[in-house]
Protein backbone atom coordinates (compact mmCIF):
# COMPACT_ATOMS: atom_id res chain seq x y z
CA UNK A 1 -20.64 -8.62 47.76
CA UNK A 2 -17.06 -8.16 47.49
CA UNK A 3 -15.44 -4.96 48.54
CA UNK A 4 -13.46 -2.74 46.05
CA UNK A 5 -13.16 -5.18 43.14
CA UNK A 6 -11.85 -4.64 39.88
CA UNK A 7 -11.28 -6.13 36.29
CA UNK A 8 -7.28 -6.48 37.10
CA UNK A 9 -7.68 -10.80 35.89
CA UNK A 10 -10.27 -12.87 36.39
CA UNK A 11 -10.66 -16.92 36.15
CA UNK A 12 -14.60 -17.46 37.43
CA UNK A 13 -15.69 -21.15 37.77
CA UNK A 14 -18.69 -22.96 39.13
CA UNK A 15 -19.21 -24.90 42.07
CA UNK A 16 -21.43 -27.02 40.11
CA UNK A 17 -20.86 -28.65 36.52
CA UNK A 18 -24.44 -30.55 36.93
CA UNK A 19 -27.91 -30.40 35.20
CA UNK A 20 -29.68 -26.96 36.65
CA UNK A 21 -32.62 -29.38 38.03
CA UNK A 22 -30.43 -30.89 40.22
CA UNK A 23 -29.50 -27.40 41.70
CA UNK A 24 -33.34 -27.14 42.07
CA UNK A 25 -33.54 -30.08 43.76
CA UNK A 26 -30.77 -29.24 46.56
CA UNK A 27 -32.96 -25.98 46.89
CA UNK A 28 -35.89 -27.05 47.81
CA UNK A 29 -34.53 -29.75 50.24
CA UNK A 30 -32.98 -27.03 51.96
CA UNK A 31 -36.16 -25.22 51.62
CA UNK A 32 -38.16 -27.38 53.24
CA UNK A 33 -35.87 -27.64 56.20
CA UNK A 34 -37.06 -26.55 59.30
CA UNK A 35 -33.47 -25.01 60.63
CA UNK A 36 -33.52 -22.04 57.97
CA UNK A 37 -32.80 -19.86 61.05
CA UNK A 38 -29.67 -21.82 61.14
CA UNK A 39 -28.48 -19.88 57.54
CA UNK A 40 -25.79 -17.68 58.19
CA UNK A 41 -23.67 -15.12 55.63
CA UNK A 42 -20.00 -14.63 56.41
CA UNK A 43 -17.17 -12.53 55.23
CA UNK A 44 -14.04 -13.18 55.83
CA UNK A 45 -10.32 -12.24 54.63
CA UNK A 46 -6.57 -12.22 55.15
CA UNK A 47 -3.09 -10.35 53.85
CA UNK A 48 -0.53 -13.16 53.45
CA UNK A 49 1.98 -13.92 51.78
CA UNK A 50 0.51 -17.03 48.98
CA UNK A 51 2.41 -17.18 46.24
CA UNK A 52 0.65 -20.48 44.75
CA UNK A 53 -2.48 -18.61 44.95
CA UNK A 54 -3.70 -20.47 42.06
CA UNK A 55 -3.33 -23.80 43.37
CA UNK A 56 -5.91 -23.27 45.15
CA UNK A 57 -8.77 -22.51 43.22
CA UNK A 58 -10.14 -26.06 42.22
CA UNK A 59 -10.21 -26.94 45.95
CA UNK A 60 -12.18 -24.18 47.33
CA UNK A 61 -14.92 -24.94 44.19
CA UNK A 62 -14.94 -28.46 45.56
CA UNK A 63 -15.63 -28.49 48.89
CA UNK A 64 -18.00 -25.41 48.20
CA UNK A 65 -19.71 -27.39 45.83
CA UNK A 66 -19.98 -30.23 48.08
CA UNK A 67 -21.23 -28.31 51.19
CA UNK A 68 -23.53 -26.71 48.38
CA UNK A 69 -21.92 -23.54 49.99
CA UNK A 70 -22.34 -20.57 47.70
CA UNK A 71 -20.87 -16.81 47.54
CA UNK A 72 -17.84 -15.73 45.64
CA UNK A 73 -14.04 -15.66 46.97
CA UNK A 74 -11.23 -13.68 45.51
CA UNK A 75 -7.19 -15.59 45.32
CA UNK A 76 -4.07 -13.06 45.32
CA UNK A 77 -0.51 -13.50 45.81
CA UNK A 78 -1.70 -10.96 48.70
CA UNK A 79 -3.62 -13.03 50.22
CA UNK A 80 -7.76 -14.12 50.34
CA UNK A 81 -11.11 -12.11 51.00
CA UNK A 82 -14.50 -13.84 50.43
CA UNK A 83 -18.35 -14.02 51.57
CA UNK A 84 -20.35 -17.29 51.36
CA UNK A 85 -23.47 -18.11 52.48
CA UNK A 86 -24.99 -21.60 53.46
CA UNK A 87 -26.05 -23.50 56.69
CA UNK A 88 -23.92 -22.87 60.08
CA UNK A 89 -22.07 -26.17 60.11
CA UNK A 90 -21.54 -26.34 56.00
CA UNK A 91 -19.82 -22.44 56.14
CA UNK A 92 -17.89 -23.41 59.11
CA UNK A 93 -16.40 -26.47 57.01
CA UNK A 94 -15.71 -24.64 54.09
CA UNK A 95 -13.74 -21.67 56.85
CA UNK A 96 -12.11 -24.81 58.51
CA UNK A 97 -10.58 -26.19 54.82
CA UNK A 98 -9.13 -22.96 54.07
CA UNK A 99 -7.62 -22.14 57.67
CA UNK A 100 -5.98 -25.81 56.95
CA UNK A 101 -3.16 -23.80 55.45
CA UNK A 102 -1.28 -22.03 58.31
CA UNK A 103 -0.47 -19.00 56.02
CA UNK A 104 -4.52 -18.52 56.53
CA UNK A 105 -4.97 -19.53 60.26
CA UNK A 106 -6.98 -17.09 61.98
CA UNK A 107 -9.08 -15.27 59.18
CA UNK A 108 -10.73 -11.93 60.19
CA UNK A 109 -14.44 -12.99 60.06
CA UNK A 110 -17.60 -11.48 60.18
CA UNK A 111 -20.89 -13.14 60.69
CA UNK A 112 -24.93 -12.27 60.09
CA UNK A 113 -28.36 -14.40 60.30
CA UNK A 114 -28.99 -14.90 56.32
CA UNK A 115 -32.83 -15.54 55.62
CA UNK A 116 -33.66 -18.28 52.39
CA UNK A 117 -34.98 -15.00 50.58
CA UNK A 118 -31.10 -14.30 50.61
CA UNK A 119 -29.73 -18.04 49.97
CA UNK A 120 -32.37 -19.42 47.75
CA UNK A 121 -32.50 -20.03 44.21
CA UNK A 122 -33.46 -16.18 43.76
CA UNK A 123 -31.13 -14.84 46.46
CA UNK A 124 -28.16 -12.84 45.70
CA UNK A 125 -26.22 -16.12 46.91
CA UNK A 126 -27.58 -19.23 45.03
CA UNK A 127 -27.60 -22.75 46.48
CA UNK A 128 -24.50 -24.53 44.89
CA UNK A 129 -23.10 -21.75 43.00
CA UNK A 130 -19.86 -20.09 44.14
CA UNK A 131 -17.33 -18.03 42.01
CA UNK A 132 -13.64 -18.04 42.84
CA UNK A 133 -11.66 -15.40 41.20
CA UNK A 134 -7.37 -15.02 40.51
CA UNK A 135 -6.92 -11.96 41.01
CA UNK A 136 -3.49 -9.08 41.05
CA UNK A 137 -4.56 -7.88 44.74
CA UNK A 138 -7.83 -9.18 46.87
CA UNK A 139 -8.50 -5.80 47.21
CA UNK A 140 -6.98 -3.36 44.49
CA UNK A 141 -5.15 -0.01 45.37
CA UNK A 142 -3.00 0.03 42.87
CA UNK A 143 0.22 0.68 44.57
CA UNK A 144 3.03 -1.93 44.47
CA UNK A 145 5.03 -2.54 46.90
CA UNK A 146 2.81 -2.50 50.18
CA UNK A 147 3.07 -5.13 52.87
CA UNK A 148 -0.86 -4.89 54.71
CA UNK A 149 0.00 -8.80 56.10
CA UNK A 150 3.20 -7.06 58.06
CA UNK A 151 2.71 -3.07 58.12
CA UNK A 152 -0.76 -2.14 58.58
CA UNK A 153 -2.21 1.00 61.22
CA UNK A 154 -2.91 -0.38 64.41
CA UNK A 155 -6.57 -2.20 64.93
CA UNK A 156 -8.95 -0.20 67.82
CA UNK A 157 -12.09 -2.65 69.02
CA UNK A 158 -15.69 -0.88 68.89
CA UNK A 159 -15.46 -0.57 72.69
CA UNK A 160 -13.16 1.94 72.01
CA UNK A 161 -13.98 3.25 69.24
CA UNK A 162 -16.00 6.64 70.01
CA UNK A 163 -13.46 7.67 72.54
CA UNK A 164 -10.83 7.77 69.41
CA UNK A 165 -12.83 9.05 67.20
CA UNK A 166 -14.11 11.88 69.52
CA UNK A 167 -10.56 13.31 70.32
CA UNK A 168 -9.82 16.52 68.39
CA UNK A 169 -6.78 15.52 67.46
CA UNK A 170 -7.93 12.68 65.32
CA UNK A 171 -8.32 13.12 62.01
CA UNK A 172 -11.17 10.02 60.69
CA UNK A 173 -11.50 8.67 57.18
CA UNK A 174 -14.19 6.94 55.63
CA UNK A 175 -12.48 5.13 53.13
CA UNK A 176 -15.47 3.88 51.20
CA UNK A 177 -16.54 4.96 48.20
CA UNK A 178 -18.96 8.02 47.63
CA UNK A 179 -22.00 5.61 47.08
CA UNK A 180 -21.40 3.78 50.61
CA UNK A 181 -20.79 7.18 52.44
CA UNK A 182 -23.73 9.03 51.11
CA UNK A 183 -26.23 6.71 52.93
CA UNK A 184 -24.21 6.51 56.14
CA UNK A 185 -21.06 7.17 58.23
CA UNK A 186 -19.11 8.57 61.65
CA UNK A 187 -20.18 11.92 62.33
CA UNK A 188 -17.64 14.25 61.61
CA UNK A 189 -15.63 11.63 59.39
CA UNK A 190 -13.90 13.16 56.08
CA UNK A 191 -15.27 11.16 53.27
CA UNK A 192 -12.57 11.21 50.31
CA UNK A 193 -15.86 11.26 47.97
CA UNK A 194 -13.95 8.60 45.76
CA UNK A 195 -15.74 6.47 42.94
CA UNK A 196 -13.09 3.48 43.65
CA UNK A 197 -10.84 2.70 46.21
CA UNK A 198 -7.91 3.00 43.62
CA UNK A 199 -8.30 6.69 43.56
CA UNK A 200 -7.86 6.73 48.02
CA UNK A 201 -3.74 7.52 47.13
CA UNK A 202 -4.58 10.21 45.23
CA UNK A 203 -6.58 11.94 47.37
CA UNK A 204 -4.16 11.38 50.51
CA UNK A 205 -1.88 12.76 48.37
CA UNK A 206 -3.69 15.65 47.73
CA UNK A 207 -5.45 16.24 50.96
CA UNK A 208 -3.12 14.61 53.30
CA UNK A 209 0.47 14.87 52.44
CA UNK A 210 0.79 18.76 52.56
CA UNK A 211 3.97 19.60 54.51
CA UNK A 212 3.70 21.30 58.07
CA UNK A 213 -0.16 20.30 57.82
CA UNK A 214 -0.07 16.61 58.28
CA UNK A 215 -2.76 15.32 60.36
CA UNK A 216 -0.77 13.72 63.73
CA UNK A 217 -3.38 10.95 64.52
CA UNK A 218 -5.34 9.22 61.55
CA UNK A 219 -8.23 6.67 62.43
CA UNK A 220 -9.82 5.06 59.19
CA UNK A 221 -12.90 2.88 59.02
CA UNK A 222 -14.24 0.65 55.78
CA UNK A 223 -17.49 -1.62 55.72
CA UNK A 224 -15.78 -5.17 57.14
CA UNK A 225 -11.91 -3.95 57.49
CA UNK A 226 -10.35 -5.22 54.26
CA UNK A 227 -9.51 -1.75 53.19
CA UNK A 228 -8.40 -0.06 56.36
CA UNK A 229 -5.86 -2.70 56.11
CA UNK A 230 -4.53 -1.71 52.90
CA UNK A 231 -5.20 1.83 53.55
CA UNK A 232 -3.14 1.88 56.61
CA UNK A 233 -0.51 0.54 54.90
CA UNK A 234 -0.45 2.96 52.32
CA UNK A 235 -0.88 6.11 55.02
CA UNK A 236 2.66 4.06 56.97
CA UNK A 237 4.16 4.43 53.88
CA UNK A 238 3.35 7.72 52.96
CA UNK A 239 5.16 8.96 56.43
CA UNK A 240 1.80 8.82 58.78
CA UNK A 241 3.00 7.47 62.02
CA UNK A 242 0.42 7.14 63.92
CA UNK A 243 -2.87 5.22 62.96
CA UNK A 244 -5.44 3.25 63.35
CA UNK A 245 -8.24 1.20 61.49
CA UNK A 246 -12.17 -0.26 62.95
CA UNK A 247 -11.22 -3.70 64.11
CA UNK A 248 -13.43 -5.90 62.06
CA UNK A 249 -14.92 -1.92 60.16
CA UNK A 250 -18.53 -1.11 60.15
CA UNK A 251 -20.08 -4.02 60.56
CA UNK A 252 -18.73 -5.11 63.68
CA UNK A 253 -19.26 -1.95 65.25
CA UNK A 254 -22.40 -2.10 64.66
CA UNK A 255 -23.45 -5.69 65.73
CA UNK A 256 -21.43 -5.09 69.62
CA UNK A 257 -22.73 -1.07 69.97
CA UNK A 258 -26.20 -0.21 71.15
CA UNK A 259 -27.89 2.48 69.56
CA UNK A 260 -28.15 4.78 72.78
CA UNK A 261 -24.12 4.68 72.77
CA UNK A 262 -23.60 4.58 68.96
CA UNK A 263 -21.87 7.54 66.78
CA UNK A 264 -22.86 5.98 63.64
CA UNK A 265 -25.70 7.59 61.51
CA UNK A 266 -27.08 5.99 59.01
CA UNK A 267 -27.46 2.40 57.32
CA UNK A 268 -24.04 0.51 56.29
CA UNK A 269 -24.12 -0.63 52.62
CA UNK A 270 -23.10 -4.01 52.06
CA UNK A 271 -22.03 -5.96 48.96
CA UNK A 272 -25.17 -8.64 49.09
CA UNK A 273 -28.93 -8.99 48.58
CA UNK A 274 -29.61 -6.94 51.98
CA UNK A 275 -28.39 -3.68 50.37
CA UNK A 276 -27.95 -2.28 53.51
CA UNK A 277 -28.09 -2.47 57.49
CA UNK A 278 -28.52 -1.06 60.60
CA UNK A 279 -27.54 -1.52 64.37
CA UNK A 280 -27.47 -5.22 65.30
CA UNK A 281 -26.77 -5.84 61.52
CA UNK A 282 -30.96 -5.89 60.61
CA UNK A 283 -31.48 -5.36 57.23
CA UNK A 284 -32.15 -1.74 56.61
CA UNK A 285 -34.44 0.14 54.34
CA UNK A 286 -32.05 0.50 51.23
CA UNK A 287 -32.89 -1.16 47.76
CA UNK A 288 -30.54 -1.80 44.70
CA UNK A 289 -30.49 -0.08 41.54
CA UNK A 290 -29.45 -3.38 39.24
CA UNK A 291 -28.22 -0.60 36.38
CA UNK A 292 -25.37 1.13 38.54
CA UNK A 293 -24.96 -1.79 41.63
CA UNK A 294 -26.14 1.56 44.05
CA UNK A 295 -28.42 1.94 46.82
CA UNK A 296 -32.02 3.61 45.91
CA UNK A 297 -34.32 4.90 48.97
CA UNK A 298 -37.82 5.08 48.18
CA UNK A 299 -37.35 8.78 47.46
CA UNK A 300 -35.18 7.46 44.12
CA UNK A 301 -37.72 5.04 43.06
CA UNK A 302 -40.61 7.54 42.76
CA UNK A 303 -38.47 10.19 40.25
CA UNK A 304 -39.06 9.57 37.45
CA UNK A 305 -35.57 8.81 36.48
CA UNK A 306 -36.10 5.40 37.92
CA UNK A 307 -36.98 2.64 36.10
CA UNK A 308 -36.25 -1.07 37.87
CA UNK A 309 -32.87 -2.73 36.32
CA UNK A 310 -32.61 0.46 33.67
CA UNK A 311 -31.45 3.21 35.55
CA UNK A 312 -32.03 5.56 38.71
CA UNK A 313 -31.14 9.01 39.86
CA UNK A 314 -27.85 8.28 40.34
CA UNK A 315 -26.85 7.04 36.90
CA UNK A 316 -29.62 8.61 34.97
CA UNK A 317 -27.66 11.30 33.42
CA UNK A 318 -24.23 8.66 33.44
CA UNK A 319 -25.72 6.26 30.51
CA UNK A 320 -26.26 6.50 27.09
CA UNK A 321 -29.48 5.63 25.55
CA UNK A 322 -28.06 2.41 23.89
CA UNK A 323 -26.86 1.16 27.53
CA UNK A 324 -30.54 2.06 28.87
CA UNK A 325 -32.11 0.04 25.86
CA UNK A 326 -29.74 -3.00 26.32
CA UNK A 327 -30.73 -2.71 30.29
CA UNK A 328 -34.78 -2.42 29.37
CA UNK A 329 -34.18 -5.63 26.91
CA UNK A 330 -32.27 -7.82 30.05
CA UNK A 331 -34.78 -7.08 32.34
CA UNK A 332 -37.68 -7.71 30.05
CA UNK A 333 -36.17 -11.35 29.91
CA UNK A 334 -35.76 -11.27 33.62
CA UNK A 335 -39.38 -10.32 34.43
CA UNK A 336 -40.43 -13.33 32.08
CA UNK A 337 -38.25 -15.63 33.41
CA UNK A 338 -39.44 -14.58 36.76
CA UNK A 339 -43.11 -14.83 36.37
């Protein structure tokens, strides 16, 4: 669900220490609720300077735990990026405790309608299960030294977005990675075909960076912000004076433009059990291949390179037989657990 996340260090603890059937029980009292319209799925983060990061860890399990408030979160020096899941009133508690801390007032947040396919005991967010994770950077570039909380491109609101983007002069990046572009983007946007966000510097530097053919106006875009943020900062640094990121990315645009007006094409992958969505943020047509973490249309499921939680088209030809025996063993348990 995260964005750009990577192996840098990683402490992951449960929201919940207790017998599994309790975590049933909570479940299906929430299941039997009559206000599962009132689920909702948020994402939220913020660049800032917290350099007792991991002081905070325990606390955000606990009051998760008690609001039964699942997801994962990610704790940097940087600052904090997350998406949880639960009812209304429980995530906006959970928001509220961590905006306690004035170095995290005003979180950039983005909200959608969850379902209890997506919250449940088999959704991609689990009643009373949440994962918060120490990490180097909350979203990794791998360049030291940047300052995203206090030098970042200049935010542009959806209203405004197409007239920006539409200017010759502009120059737009898709900062995602090659798997999130390929089902969806700006028309006209350069897509730095990366397989991580690590490898965006590089390809600046190659693409970018060329003297007497530097791009004058740069507008970049990401699935919820997080990376425009850092990317910005890196583009400032690199000498780019003037530019700009999607205020709140994709996602936003999305749930303010109409259709009629929009200059998206495409679905918008996101990191959670909806795979993917379209205009007004409804869940769009995209499945998961559980082998690579990549979106599958229904055109990838019927080659026969697909086989459900073994492999797909897209990683096929990318893993060794051993890897596609392990991955036929795992989900052999998971279809009997599931039955």
């Amino acid at each position: 669900m995260l964005q750009g996340l990577s192996p840098c260090f990683t402490v992951l603890v449960n929201a919940s220490t207790k017998d599994p059937s309790e975590d049933d029980e909570v479940t299906n009292k929430l299941a039997s609720t009559k206000n599962l319209d009132d689920l909702t799925v948020v994402s939220f983060y913020k660049f800032a300077d917290i350099p007792d990061y991991t002081t905070k860890r325990q606390s955000l399990v606990d009051v998760c735990g008690r609001l039964h408030v699942s997801g994962g979160i990610i704790l940097a020096a940087e600052g904090i990026n997350g998406s949880i899941s639960g009812t209304k009133k429980a995530v906006a508690e959970v928001l509220e405790s961590i905006q306690a801390d004035a170095r995290l007032a005003n979180l950039r947040i983005t909200r959608a309608p969850a379902s209890y396919d997506e919250v449940g005991s088999d959704g991609a967010f689990r009643w009373n299960h949440v994962r918060v994770r120490l990490k180097k950077e909350v979203v990794p570039l791998g360049v030291p030294g940047l300052d995203p909380a206090n030098k970042a491109g200049q935010y542009v609101k959806p209203s405004d977005w197409n007239e920006l983007i539409s200017d010759p002069e502009t120059v737009v990046i898709d900062v995602r990675n090659s798997y999130e572009t390929r089902i969806g983007s700006f028309k006209g946007a350069l897509d730095p075909k990366t397989a991580s966000f690590r490898e965006f510097p590089d390809w600046v530097d190659k693409n970018l960076s060329l003297k007497g053919d530097r791009p004058r106006r740069i507008a970049t875009f990401c699935t919820g912000g997080i990376r425009c943020e850092k990317a910005t900062a890196f583009l400032l640094d690199r000498g780019f004076d003037e530019v700009y990121h999607l205020e709140g990315g994709i996602l936003r645009y999305l749930e303010e433009t109409q259709p009629a007006e929009s200059l998206w094409h495409g679905e918008c992958f996101v990191f959670d059990r909806r795979v993917s969505v379209e205009h007004s943020l409804v869940p769009g047509t995209y499945d998961l291949c559980y082998a690579c973490k990549k979106p599958v249309n229904k055109q990838d499921m019927a080659s026969p390179e697909w086989e459900a939680g073994v492999s797909c088209p897209h990683c096929f030809h990318h893993k060794s037989q051993r890897e596609k025996d392990r991955a036929r063993a795992r989900q052999r348990q998971f279809d009997i657990l599931s039955y």
